[in-house]
N, C-alpha and C. Protein backbone atom coordinates (compact mmCIF):
# COMPACT_ATOMS: atom_id res chain seq x y z
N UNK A 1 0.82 -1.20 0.00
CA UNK A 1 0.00 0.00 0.00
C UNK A 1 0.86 1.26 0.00
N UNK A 2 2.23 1.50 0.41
CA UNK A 2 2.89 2.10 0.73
C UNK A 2 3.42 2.84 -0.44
N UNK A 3 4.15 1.37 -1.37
CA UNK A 3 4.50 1.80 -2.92
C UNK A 3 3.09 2.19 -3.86
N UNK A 4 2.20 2.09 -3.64
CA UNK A 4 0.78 2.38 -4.04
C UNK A 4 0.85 3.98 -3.97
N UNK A 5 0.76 4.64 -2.97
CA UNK A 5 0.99 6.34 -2.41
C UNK A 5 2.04 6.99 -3.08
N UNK A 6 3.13 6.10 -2.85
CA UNK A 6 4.76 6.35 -3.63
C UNK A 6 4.33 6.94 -5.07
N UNK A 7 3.95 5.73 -5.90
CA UNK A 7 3.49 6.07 -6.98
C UNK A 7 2.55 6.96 -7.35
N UNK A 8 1.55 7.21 -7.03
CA UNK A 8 0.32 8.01 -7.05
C UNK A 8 1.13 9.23 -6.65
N UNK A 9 1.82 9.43 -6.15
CA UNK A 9 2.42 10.51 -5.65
C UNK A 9 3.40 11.32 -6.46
N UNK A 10 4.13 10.10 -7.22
CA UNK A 10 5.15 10.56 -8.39
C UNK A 10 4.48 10.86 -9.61
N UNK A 11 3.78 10.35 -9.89
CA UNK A 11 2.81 10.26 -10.99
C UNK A 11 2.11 11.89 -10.70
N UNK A 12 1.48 12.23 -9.40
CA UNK A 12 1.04 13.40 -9.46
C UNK A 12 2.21 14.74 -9.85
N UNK A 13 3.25 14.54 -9.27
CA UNK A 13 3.91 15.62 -9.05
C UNK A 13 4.63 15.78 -10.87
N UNK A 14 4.58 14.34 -11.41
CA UNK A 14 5.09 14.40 -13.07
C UNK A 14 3.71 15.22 -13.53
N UNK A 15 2.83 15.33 -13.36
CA UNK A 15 1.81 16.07 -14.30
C UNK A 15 1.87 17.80 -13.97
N UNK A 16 2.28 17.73 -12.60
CA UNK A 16 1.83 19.08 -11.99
C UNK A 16 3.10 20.03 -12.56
N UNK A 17 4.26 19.32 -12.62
CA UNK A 17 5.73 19.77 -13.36
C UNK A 17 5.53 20.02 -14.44
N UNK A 18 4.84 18.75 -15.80
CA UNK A 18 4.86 19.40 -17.18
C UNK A 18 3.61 20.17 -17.23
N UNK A 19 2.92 19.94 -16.50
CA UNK A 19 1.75 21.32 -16.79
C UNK A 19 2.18 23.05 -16.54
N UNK A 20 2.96 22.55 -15.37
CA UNK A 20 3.75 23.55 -15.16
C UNK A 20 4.89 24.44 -16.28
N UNK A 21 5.23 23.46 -16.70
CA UNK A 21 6.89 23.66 -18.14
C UNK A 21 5.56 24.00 -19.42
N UNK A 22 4.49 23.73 -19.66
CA UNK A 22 3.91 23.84 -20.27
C UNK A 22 3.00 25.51 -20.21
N UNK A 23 2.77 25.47 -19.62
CA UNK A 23 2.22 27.09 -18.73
C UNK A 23 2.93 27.83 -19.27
N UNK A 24 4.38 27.73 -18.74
CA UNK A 24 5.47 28.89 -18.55
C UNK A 24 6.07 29.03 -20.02
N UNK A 25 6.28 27.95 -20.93
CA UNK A 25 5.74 28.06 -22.38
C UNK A 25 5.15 28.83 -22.92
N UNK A 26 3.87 28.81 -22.94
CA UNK A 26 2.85 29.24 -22.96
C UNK A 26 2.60 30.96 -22.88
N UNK A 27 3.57 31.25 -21.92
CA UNK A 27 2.94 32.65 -21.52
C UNK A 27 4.36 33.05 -22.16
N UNK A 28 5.44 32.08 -21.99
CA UNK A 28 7.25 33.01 -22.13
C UNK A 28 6.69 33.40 -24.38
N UNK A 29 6.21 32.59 -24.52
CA UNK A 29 5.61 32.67 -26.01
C UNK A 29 4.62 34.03 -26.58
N UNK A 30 4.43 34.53 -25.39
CA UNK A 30 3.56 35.62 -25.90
C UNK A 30 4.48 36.81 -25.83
N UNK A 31 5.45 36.60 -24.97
CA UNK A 31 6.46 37.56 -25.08
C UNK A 31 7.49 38.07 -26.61
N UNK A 32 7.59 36.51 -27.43
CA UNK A 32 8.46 36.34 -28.07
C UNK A 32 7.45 36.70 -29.12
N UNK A 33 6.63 37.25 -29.77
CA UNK A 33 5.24 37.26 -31.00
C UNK A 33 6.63 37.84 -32.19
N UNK A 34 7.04 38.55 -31.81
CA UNK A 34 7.74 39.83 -33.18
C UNK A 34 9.02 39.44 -33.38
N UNK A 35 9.90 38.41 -32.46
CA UNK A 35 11.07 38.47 -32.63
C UNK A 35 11.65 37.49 -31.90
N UNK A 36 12.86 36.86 -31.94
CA UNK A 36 13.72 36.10 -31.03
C UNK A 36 13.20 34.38 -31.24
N UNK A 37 12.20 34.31 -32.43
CA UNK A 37 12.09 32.54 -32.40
C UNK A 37 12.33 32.15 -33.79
N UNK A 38 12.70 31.15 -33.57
CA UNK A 38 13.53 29.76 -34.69
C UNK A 38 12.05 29.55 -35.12
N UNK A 39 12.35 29.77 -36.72
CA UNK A 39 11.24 28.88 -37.70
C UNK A 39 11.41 27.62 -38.03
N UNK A 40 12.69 27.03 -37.69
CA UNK A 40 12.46 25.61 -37.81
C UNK A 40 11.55 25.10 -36.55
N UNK A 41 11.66 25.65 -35.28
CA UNK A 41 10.53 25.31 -34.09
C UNK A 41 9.64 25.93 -33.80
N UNK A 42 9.01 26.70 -34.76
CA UNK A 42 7.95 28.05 -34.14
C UNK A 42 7.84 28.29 -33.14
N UNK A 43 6.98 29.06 -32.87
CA UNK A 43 6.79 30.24 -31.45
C UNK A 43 7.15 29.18 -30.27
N UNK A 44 6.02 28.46 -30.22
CA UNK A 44 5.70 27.35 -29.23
C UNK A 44 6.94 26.33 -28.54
N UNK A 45 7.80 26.30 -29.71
CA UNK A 45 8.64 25.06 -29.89
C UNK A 45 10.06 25.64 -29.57
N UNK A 46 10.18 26.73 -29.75
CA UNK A 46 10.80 27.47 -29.21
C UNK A 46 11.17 28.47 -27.88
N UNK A 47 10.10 29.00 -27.11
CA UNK A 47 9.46 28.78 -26.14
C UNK A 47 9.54 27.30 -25.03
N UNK A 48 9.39 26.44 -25.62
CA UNK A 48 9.83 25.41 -24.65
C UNK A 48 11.36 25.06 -24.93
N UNK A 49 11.90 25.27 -26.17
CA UNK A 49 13.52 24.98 -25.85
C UNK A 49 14.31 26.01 -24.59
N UNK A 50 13.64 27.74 -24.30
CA UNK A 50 13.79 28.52 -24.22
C UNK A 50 13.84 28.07 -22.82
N UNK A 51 12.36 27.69 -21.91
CA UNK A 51 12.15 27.36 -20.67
C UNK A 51 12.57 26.45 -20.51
N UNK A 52 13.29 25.44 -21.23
CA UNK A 52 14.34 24.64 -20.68
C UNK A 52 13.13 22.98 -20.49
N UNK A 53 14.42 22.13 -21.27
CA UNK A 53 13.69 20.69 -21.48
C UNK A 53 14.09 19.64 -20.20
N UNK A 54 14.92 20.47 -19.44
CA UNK A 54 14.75 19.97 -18.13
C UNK A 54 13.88 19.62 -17.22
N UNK A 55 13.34 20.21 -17.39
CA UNK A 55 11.81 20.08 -16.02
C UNK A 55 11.02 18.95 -17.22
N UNK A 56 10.81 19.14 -17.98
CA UNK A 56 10.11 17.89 -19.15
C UNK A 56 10.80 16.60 -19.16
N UNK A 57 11.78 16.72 -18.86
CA UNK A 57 13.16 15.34 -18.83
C UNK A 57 12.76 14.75 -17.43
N UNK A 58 12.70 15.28 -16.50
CA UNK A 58 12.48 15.35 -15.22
C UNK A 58 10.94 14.24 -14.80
N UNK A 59 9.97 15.24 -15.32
CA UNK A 59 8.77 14.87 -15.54
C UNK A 59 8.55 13.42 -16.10
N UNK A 60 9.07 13.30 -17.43
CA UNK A 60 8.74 11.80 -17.75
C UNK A 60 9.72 11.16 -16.65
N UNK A 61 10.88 11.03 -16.46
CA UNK A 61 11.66 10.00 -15.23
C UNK A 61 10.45 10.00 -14.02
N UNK A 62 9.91 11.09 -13.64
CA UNK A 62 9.13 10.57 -12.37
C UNK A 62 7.98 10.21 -12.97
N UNK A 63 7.69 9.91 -13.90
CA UNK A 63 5.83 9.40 -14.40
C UNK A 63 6.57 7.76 -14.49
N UNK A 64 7.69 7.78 -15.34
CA UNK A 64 7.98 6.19 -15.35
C UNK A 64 8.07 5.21 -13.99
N UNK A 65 9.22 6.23 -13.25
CA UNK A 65 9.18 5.50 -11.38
C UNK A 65 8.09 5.71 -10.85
N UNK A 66 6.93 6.61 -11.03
CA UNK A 66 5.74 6.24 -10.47
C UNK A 66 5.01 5.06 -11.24
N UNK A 67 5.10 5.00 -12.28
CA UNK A 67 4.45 3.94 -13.08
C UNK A 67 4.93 2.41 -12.94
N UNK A 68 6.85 2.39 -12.30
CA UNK A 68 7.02 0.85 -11.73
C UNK A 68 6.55 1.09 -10.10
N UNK A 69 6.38 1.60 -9.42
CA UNK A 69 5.92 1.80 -8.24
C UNK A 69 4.87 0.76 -8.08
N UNK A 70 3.80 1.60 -8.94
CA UNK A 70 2.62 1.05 -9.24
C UNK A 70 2.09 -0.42 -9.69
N UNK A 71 2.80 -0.47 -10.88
CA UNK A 71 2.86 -1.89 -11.10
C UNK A 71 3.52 -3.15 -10.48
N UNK A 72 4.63 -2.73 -9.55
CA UNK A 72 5.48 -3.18 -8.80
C UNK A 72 4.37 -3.86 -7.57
N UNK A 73 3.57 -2.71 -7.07
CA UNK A 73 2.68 -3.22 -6.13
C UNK A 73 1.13 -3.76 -6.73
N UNK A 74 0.79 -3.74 -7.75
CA UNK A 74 0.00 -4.02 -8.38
C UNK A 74 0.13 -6.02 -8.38
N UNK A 75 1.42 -6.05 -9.04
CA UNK A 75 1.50 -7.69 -8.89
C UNK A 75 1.91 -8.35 -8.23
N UNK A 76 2.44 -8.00 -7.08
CA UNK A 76 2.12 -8.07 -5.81
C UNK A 76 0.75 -9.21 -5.46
């Protein structure tokens, strides 16, 4: 039950992070409308290289260790 929480727990905090990296995207993008972004990645795509693919790198590693957590205690 323990690794059950573990997981549920990692799993939450991976969504609340890329929603988060996603947000800050989002808004750092409205800044950039006239100038300063790569047309090979448009606004958007650029914008997230910008806010950094760290916290996104981050995010999937804790969705996966919440996801063996889970299954770990699942078959159990």
């Amino acid at each position: 039950m323990n690794r059950l929480l573990v997981g549920l727990t990692l799993l939450l905090s991976s969504a609340i992070i890329y929603g988060s990296t996603l947000i800050s995207a989002a808004v750092y993008s409205e800044n950039q409308k006239g100038f300063g972004w790569s047309s090979s990645y448009g606004l958007f795509g650029t914008a997230i290289r910008e806010v950094g693919t760290v916290p996104i790198i981050i995010s999937i590693l804790t969705a996966i260790t919440g996801l063996v957590f889970i299954v770990w205690t699942l078959r159990k």
